[in-house]
N, C-alpha and C. Protein backbone atom coordinates (compact mmCIF):
# COMPACT_ATOMS: atom_id res chain seq x y z
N UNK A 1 367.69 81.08 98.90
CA UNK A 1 366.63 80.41 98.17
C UNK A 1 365.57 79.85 99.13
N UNK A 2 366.05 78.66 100.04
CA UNK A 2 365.09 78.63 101.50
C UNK A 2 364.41 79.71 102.23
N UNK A 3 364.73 80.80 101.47
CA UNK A 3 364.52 81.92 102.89
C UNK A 3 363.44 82.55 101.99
N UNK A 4 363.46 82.36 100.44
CA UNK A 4 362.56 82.67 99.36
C UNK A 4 361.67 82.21 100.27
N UNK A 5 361.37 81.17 99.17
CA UNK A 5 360.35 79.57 99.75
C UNK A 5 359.14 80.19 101.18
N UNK A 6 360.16 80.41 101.79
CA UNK A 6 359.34 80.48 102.96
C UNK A 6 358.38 81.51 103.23
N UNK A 7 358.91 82.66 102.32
CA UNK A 7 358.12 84.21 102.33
C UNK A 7 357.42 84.09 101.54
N UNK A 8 357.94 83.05 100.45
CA UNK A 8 356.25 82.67 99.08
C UNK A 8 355.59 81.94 99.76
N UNK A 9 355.67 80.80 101.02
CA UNK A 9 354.30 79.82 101.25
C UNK A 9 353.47 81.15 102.67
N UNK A 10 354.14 81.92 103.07
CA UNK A 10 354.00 82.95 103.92
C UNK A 10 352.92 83.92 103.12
N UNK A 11 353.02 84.46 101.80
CA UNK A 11 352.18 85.23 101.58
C UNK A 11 350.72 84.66 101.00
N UNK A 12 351.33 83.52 100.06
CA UNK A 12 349.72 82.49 99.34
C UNK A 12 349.07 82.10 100.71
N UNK A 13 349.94 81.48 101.64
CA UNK A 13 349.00 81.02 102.76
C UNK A 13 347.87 82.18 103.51
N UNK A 14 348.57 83.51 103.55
CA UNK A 14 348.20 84.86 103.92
C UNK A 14 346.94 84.76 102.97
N UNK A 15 346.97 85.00 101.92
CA UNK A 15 345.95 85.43 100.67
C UNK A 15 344.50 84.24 100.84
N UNK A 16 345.30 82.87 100.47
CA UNK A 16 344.41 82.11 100.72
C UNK A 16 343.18 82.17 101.82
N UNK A 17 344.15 81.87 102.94
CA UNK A 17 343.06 81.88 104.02
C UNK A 17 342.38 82.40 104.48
N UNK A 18 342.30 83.82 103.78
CA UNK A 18 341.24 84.86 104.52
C UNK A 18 340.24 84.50 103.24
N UNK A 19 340.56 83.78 102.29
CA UNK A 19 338.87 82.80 101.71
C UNK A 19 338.47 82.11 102.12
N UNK A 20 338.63 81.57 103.07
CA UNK A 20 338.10 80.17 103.79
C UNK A 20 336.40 80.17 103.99
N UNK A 21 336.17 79.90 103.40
CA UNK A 21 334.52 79.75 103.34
C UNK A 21 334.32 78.89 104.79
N UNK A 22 333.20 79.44 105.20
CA UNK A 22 332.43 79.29 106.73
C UNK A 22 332.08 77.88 106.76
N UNK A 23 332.88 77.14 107.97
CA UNK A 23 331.98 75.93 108.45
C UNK A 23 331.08 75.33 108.97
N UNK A 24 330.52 74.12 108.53
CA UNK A 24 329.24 74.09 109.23
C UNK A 24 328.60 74.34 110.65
N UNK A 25 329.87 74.77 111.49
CA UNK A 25 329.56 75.08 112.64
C UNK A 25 329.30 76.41 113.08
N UNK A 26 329.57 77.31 111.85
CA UNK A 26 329.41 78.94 111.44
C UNK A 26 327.74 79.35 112.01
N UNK A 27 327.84 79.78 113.02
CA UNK A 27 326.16 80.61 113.65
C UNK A 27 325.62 81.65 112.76
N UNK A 28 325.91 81.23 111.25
CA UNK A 28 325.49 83.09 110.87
C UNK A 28 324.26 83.31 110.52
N UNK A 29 323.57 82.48 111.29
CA UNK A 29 322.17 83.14 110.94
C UNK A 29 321.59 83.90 112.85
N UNK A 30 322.58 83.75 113.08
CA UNK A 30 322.61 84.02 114.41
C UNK A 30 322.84 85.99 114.58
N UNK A 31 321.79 86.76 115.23
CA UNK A 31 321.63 88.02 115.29
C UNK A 31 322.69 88.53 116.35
N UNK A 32 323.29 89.06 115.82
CA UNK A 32 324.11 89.96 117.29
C UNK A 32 323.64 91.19 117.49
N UNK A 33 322.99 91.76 118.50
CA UNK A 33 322.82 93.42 118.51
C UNK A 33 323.22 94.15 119.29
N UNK A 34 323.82 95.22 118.78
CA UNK A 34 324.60 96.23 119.38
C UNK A 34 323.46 97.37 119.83
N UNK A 35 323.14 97.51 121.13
CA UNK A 35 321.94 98.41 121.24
C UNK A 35 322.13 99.91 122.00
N UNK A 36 322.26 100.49 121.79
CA UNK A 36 322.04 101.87 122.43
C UNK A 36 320.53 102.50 123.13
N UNK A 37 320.74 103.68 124.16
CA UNK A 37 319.33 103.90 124.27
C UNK A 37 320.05 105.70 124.80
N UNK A 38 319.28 106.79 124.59
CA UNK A 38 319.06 108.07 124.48
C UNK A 38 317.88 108.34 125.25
N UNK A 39 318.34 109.16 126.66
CA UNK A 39 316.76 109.64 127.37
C UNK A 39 316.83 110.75 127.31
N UNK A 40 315.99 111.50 127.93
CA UNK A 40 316.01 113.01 128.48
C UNK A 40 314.85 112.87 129.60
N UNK A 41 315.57 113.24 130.41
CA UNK A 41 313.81 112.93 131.65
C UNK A 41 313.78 114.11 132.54
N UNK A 42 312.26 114.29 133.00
CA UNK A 42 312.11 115.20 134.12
C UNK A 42 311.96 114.85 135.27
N UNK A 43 312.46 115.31 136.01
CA UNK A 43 312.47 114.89 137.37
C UNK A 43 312.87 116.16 139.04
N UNK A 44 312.88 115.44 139.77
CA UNK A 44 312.79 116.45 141.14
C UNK A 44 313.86 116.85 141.30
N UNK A 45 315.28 115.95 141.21
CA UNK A 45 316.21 115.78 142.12
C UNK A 45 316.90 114.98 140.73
N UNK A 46 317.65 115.86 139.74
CA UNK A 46 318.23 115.25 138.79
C UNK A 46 319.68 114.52 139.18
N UNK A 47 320.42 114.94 140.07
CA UNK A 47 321.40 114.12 140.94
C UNK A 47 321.16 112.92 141.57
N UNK A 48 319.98 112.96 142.42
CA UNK A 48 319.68 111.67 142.77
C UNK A 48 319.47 110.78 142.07
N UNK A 49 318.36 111.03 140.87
CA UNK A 49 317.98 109.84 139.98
C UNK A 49 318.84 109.27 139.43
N UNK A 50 320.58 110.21 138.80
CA UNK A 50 321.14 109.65 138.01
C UNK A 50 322.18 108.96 139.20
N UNK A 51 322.15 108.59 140.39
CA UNK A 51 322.40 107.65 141.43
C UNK A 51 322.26 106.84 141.35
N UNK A 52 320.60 107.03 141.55
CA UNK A 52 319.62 105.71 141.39
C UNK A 52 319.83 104.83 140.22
N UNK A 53 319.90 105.29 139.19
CA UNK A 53 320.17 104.73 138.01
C UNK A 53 321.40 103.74 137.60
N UNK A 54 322.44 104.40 138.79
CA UNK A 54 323.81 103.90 138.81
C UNK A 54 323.55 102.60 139.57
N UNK A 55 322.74 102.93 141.09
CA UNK A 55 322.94 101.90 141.68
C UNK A 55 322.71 100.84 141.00
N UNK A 56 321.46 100.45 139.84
CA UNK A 56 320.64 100.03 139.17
C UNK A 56 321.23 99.24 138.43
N UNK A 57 322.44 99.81 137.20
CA UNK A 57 323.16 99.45 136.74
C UNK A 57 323.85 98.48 137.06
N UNK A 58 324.64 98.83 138.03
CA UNK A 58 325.91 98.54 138.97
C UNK A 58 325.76 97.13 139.67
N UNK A 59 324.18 96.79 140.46
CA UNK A 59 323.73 95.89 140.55
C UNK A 59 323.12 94.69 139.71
N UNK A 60 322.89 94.97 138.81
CA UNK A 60 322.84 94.14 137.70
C UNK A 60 324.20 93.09 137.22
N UNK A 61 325.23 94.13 137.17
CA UNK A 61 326.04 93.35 136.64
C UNK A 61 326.92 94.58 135.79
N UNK A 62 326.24 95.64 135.54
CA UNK A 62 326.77 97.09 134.36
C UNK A 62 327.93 97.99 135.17
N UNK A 63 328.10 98.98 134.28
CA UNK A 63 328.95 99.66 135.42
C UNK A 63 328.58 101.01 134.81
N UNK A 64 329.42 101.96 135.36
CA UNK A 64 328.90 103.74 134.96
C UNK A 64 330.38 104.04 133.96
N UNK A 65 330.37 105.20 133.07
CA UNK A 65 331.56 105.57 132.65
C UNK A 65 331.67 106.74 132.95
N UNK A 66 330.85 107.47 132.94
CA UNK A 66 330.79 109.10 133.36
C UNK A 66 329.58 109.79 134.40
N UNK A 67 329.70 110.46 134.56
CA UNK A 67 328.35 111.18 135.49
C UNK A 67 328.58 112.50 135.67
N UNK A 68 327.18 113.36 135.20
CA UNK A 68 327.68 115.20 135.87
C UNK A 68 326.64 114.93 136.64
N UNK A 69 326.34 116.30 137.10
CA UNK A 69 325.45 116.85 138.10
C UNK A 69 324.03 116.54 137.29
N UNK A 70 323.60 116.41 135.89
CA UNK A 70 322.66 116.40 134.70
C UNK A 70 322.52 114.99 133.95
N UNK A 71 323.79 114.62 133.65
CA UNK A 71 323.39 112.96 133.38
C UNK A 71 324.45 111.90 133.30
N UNK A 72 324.03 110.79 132.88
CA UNK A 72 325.17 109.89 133.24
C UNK A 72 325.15 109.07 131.88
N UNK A 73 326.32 108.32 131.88
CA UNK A 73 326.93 107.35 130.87
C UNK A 73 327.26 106.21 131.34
N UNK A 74 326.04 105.01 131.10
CA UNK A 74 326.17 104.05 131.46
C UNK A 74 326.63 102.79 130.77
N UNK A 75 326.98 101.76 131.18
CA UNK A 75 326.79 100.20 130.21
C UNK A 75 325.72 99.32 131.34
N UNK A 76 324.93 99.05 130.56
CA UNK A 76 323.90 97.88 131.54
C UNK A 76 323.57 96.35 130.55
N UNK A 77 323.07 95.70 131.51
CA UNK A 77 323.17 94.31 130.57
C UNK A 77 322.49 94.49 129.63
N UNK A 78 322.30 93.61 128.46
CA UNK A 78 321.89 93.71 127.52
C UNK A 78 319.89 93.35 127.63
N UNK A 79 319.84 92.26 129.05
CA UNK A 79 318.84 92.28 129.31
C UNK A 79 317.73 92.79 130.24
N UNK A 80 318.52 94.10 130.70
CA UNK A 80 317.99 94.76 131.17
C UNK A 80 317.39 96.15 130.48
N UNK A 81 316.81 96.06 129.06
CA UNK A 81 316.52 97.25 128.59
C UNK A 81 315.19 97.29 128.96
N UNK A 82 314.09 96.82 129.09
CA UNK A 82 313.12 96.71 129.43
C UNK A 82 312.34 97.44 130.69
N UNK A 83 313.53 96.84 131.50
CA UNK A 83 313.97 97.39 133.12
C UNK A 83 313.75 98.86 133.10
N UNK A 84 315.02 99.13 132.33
CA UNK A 84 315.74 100.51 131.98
C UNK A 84 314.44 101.82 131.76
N UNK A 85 313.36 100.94 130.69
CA UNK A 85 312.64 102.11 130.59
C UNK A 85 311.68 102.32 131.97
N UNK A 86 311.29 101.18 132.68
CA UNK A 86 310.31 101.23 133.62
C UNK A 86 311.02 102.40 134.54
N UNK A 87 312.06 101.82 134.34
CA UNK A 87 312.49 102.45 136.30
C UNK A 87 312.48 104.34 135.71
N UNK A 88 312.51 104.50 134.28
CA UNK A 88 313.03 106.06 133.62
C UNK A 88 311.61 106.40 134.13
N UNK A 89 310.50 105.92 134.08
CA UNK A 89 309.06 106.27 134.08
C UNK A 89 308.58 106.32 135.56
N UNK A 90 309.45 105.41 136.38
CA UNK A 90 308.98 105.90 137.68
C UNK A 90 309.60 106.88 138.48
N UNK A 91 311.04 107.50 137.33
CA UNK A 91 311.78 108.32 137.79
C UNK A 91 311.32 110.10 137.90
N UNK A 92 310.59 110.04 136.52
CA UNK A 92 309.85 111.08 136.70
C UNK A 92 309.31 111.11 134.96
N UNK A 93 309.33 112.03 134.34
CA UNK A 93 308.44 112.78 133.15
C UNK A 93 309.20 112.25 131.81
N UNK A 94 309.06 111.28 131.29
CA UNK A 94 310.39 110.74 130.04
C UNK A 94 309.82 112.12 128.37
N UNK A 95 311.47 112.43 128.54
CA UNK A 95 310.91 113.54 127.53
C UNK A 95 311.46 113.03 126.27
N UNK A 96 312.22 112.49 126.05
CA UNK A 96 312.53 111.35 124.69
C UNK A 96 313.47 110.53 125.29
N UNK A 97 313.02 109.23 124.38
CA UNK A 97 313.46 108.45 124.68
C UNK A 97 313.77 107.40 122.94
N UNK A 98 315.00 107.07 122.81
CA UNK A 98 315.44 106.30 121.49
C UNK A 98 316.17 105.21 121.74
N UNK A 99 315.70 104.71 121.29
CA UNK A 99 316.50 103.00 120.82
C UNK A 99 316.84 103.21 119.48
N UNK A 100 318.59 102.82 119.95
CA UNK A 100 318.83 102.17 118.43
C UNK A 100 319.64 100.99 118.49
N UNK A 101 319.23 100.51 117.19
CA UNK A 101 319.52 99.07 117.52
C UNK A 101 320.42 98.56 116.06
N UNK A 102 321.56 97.70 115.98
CA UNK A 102 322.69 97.29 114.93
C UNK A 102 322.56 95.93 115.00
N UNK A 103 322.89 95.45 113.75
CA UNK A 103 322.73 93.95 113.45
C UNK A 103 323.98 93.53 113.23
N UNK A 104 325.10 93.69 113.91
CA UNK A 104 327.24 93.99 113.19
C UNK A 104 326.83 92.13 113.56
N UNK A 105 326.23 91.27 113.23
CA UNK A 105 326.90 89.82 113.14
C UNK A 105 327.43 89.51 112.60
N UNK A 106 327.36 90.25 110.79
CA UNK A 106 328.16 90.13 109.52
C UNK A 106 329.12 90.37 110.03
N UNK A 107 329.74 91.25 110.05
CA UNK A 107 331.18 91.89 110.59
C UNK A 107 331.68 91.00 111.57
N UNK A 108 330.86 90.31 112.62
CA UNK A 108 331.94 89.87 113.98
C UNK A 108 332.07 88.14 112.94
N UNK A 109 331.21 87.72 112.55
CA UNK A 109 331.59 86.26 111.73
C UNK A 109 332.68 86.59 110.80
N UNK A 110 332.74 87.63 109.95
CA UNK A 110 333.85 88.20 108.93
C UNK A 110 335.30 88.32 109.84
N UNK A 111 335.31 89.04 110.97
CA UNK A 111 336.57 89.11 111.98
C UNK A 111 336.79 87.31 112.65
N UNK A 112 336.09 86.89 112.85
CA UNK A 112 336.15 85.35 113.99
C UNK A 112 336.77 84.42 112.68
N UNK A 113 336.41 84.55 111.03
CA UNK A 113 336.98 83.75 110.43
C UNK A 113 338.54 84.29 109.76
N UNK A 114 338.89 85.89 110.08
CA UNK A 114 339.75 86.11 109.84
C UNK A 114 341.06 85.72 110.93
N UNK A 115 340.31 85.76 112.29
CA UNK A 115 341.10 85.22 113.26
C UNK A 115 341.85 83.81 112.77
N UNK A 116 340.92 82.89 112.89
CA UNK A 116 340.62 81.63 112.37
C UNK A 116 342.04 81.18 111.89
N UNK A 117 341.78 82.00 110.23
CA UNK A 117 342.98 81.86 109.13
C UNK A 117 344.27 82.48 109.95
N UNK A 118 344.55 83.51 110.29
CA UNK A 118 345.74 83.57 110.81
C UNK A 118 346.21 82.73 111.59
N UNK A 119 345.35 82.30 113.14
CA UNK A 119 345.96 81.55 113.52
C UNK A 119 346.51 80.00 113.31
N UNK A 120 345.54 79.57 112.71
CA UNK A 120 346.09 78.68 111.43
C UNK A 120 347.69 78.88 110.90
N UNK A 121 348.02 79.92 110.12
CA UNK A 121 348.80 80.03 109.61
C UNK A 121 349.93 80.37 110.59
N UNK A 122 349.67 81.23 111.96
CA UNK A 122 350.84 81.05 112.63
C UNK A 122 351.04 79.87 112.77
N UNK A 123 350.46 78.73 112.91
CA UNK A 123 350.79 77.42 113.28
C UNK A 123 351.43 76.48 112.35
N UNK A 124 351.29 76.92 110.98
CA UNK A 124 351.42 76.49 110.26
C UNK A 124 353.20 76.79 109.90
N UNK A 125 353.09 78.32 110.01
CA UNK A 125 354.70 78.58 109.83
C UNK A 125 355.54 78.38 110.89
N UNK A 126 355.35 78.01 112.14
CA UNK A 126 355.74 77.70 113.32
C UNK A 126 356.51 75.96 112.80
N UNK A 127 355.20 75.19 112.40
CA UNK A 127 355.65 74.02 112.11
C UNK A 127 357.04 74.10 111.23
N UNK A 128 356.48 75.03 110.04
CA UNK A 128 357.67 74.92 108.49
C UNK A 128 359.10 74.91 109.44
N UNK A 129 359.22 76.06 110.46
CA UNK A 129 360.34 76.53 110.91
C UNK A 129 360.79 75.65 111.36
N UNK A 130 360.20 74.88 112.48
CA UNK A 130 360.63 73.92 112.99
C UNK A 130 361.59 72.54 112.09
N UNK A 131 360.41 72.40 111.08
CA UNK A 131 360.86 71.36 110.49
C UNK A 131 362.19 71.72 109.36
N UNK A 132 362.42 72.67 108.93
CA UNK A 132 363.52 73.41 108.43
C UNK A 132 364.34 73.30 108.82
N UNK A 133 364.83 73.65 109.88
CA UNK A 133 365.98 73.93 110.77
C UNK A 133 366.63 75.25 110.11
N UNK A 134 366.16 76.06 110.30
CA UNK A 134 366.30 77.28 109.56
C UNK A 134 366.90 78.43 111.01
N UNK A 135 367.84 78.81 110.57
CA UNK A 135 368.33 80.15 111.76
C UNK A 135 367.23 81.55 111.67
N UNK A 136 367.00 81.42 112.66
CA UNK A 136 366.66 82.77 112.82
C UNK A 136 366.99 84.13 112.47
N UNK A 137 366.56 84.84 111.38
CA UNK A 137 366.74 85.78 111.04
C UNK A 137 366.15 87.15 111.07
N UNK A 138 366.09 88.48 111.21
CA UNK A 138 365.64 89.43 111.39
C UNK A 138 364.14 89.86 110.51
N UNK A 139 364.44 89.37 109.38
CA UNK A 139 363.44 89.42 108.44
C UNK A 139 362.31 88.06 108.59
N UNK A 140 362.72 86.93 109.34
CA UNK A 140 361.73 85.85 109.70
C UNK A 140 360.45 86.44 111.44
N UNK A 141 361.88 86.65 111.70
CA UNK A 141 361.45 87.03 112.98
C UNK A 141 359.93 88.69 113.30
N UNK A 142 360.85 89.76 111.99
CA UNK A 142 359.40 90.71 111.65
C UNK A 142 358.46 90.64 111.09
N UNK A 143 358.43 89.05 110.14
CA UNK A 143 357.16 88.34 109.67
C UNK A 143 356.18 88.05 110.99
N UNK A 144 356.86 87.14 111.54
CA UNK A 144 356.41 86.78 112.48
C UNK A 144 355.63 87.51 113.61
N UNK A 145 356.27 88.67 114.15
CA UNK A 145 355.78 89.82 114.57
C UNK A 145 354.59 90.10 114.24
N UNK A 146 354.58 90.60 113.32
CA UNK A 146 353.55 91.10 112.10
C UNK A 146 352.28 90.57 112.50
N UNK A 147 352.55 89.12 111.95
CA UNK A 147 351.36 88.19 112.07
C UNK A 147 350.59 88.17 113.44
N UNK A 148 351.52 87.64 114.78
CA UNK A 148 351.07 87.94 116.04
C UNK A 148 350.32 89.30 116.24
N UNK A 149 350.79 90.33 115.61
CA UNK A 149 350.28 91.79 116.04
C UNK A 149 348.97 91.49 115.63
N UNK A 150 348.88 91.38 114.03
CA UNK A 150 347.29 90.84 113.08
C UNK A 150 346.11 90.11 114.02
N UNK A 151 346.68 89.10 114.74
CA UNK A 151 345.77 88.00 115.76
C UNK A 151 346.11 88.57 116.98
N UNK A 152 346.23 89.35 117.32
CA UNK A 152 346.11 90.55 118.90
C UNK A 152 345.24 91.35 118.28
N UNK A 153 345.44 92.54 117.25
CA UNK A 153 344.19 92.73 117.04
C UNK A 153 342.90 92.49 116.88
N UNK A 154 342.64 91.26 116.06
CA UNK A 154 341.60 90.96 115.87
C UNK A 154 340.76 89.89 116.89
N UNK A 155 341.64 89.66 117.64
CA UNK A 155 340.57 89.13 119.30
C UNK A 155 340.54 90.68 119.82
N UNK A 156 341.03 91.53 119.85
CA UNK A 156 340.62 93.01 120.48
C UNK A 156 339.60 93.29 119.90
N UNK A 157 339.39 93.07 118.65
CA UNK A 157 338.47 93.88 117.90
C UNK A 157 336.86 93.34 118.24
N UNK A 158 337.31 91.70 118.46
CA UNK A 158 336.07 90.97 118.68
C UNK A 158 335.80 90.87 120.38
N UNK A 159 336.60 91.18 121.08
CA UNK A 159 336.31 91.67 122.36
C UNK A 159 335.24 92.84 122.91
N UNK A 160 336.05 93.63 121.96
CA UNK A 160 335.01 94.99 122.07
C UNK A 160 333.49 94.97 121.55
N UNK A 161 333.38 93.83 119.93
CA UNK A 161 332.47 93.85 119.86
C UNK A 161 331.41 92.67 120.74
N UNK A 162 332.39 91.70 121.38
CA UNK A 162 331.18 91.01 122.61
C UNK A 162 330.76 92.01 123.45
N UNK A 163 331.64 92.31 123.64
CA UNK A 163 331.06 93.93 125.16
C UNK A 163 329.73 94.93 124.77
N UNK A 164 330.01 94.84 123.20
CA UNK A 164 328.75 95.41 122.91
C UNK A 164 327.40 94.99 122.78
N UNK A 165 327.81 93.54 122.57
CA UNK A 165 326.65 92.78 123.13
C UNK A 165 325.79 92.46 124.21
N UNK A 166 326.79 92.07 125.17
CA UNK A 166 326.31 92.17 126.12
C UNK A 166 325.90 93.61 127.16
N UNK A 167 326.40 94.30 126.90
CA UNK A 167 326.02 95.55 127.65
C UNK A 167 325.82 96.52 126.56
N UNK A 168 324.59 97.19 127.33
CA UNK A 168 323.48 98.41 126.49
C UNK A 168 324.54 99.80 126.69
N UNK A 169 324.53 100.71 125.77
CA UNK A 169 324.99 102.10 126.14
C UNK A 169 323.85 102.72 126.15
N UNK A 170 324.08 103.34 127.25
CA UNK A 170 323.24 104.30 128.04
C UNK A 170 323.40 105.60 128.40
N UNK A 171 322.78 106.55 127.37
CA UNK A 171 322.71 107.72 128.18
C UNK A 171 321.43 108.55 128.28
N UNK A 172 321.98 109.12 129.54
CA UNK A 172 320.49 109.86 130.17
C UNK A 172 320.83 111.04 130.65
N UNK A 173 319.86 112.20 130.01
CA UNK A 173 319.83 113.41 130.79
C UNK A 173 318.62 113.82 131.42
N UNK A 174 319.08 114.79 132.55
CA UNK A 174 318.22 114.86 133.67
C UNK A 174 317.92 116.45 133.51
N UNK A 175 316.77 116.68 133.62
CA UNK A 175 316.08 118.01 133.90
C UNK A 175 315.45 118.10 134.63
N UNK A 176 315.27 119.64 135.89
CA UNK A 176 314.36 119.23 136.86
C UNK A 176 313.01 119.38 136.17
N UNK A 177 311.91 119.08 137.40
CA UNK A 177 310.36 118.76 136.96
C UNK A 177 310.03 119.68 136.05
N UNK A 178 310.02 120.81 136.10
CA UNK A 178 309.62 121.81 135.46
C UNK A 178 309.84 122.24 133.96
N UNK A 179 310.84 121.58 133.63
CA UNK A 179 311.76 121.66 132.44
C UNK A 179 310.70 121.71 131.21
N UNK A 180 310.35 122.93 130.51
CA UNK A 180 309.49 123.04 129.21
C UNK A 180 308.18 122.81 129.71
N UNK A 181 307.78 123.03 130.81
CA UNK A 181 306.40 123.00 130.89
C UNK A 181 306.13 124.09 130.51
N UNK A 182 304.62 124.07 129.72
CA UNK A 182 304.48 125.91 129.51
C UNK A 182 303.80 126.88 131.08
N UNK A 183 303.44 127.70 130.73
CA UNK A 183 302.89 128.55 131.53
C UNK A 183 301.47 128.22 131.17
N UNK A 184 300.49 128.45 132.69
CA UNK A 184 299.38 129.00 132.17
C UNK A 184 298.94 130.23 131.93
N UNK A 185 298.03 130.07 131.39
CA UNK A 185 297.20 131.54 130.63
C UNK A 185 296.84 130.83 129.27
N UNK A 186 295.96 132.34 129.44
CA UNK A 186 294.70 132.53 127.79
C UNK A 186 294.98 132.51 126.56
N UNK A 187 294.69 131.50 125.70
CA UNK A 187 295.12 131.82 124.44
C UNK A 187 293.89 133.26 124.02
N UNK A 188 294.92 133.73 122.57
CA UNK A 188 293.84 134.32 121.31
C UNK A 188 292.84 133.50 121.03
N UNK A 189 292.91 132.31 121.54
CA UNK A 189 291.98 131.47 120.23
C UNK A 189 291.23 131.22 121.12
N UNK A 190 290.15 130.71 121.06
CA UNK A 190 288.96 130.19 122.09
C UNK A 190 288.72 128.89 121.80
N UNK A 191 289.19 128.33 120.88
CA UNK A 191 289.22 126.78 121.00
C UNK A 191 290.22 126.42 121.34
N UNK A 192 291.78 126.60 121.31
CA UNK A 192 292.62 126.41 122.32
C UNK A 192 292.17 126.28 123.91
N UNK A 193 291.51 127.43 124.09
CA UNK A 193 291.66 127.67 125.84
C UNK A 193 290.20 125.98 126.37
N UNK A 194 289.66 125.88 125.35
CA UNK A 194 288.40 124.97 125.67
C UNK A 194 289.21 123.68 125.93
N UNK A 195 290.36 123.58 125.17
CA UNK A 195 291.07 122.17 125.38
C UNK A 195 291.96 122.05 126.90
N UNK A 196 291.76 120.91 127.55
CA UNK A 196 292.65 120.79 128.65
C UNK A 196 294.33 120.33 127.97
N UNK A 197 294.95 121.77 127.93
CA UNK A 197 296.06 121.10 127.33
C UNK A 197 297.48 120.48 128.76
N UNK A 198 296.91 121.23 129.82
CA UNK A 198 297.66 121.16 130.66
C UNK A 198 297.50 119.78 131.61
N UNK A 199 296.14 119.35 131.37
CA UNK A 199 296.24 118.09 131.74
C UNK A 199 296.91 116.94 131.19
N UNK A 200 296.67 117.23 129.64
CA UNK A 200 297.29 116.40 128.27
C UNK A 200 298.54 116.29 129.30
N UNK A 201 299.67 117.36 129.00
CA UNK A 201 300.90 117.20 129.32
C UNK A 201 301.47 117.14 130.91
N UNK A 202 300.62 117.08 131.71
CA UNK A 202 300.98 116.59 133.38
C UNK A 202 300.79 115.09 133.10
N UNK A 203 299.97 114.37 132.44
CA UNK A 203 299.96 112.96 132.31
C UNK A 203 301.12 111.99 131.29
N UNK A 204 301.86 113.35 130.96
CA UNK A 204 302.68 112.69 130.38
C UNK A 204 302.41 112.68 128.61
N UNK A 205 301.42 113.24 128.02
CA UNK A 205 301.32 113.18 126.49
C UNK A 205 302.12 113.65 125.67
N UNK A 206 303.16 114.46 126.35
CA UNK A 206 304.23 115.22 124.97
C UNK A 206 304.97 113.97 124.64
N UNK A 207 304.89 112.77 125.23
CA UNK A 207 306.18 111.89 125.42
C UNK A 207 305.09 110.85 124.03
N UNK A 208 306.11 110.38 122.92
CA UNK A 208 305.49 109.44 122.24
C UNK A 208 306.64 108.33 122.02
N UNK A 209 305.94 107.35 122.62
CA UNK A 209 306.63 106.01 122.61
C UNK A 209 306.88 105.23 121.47
């Protein structure tokens, strides 16, 4: 009957507390952004740059996850995106370039108050036990489990999503200089050939920011 008891204040407490409406100390008007960025660039020496890029990173505070001979997979701070595009532009020819950008604050306040309630409640059934004097049993003990596993996950979950905060994902591919330039020569058309199109695109115009 005690051993009831304890698995009924175990599951209402479970149910309950993941309603716990947000306290006044709740940041949720507070933006979290998860930012990504997508290049493609031209350049001399596509090995070197994506070096350079590393060192770049690396010094900041970021680190690299991958690298070929063509491009690399970075994390850089979150306040270095700015940086990020200058140094792509002095690297050589930016042939696209995307930002995208996530607003997951809903989600990490939704996980931080689910934390919250569990750990609460481990504490809570920690106390009951105590004050019980109740033996340890196999079926108390895989509750228990359970619950710990629940609050390991969900600081993992909110781990990963600080990391995404603070550091940008980054990837960049490298083409040498030449990459899609056209050829010269004559068009059919005679208002084509009147336009400097080859200047357009040595200055960089295929690229729209």
């Amino acid at each position: 009957m005690k051993g009831s008891r304890i698995f009924y204040f175990l599951a209402s407490a479970l149910f309950f507390n993941a309603f716990i409406p947000a306290s006044a100390n709740d940041d949720a008007g507070r933006l979290k952004l998860a930012v990504s960025i997508f290049a493609e660039i031209a350049v001399s020496n596509p090995e070197k740059s994506g070096e350079n890029l590393i060192d770049f990173c690396e010094a900041s505070g970021g680190y690299y996850i991958k690298k070929t001979d063509s491009s690399v997979y970075l994390r850089c701070p979150a306040e270095q995106k700015d940086n990020i595009q200058q140094l792509l532009k002095k690297s050589g020819k930016i042939i696209r370039y995307n930002i995208n950008t996530a607003d997951t604050g809903t989600d990490y306040l939704v996980l931080a108050r689910q934390l919250k309630s569990r750990e609460k409640l481990l504490n809570e059934y920690k106390q009951l036990l105590d004050s019980s004097g109740f033996a340890s049993t196999l079926s108390l003990e895989r509750e228990l489990m359970k619950l710990v596993s629940e609050i390991e996950d969900l600081k993992g979950q909110l781990l990963k999503m600080e990391n995404e905060y603070r550091f940008i994902k980054l990837e960049v591919n490298y083409f040498s200089m030449d990459y899609g330039r056209p050829e010269r020569g004559e068009s059919v058309f005679d208002w084509i050939n009147r336009i400097d199109f080859y200047s357009f695109y040595d200055a960089g115009g295929y690229y729209d920011e």
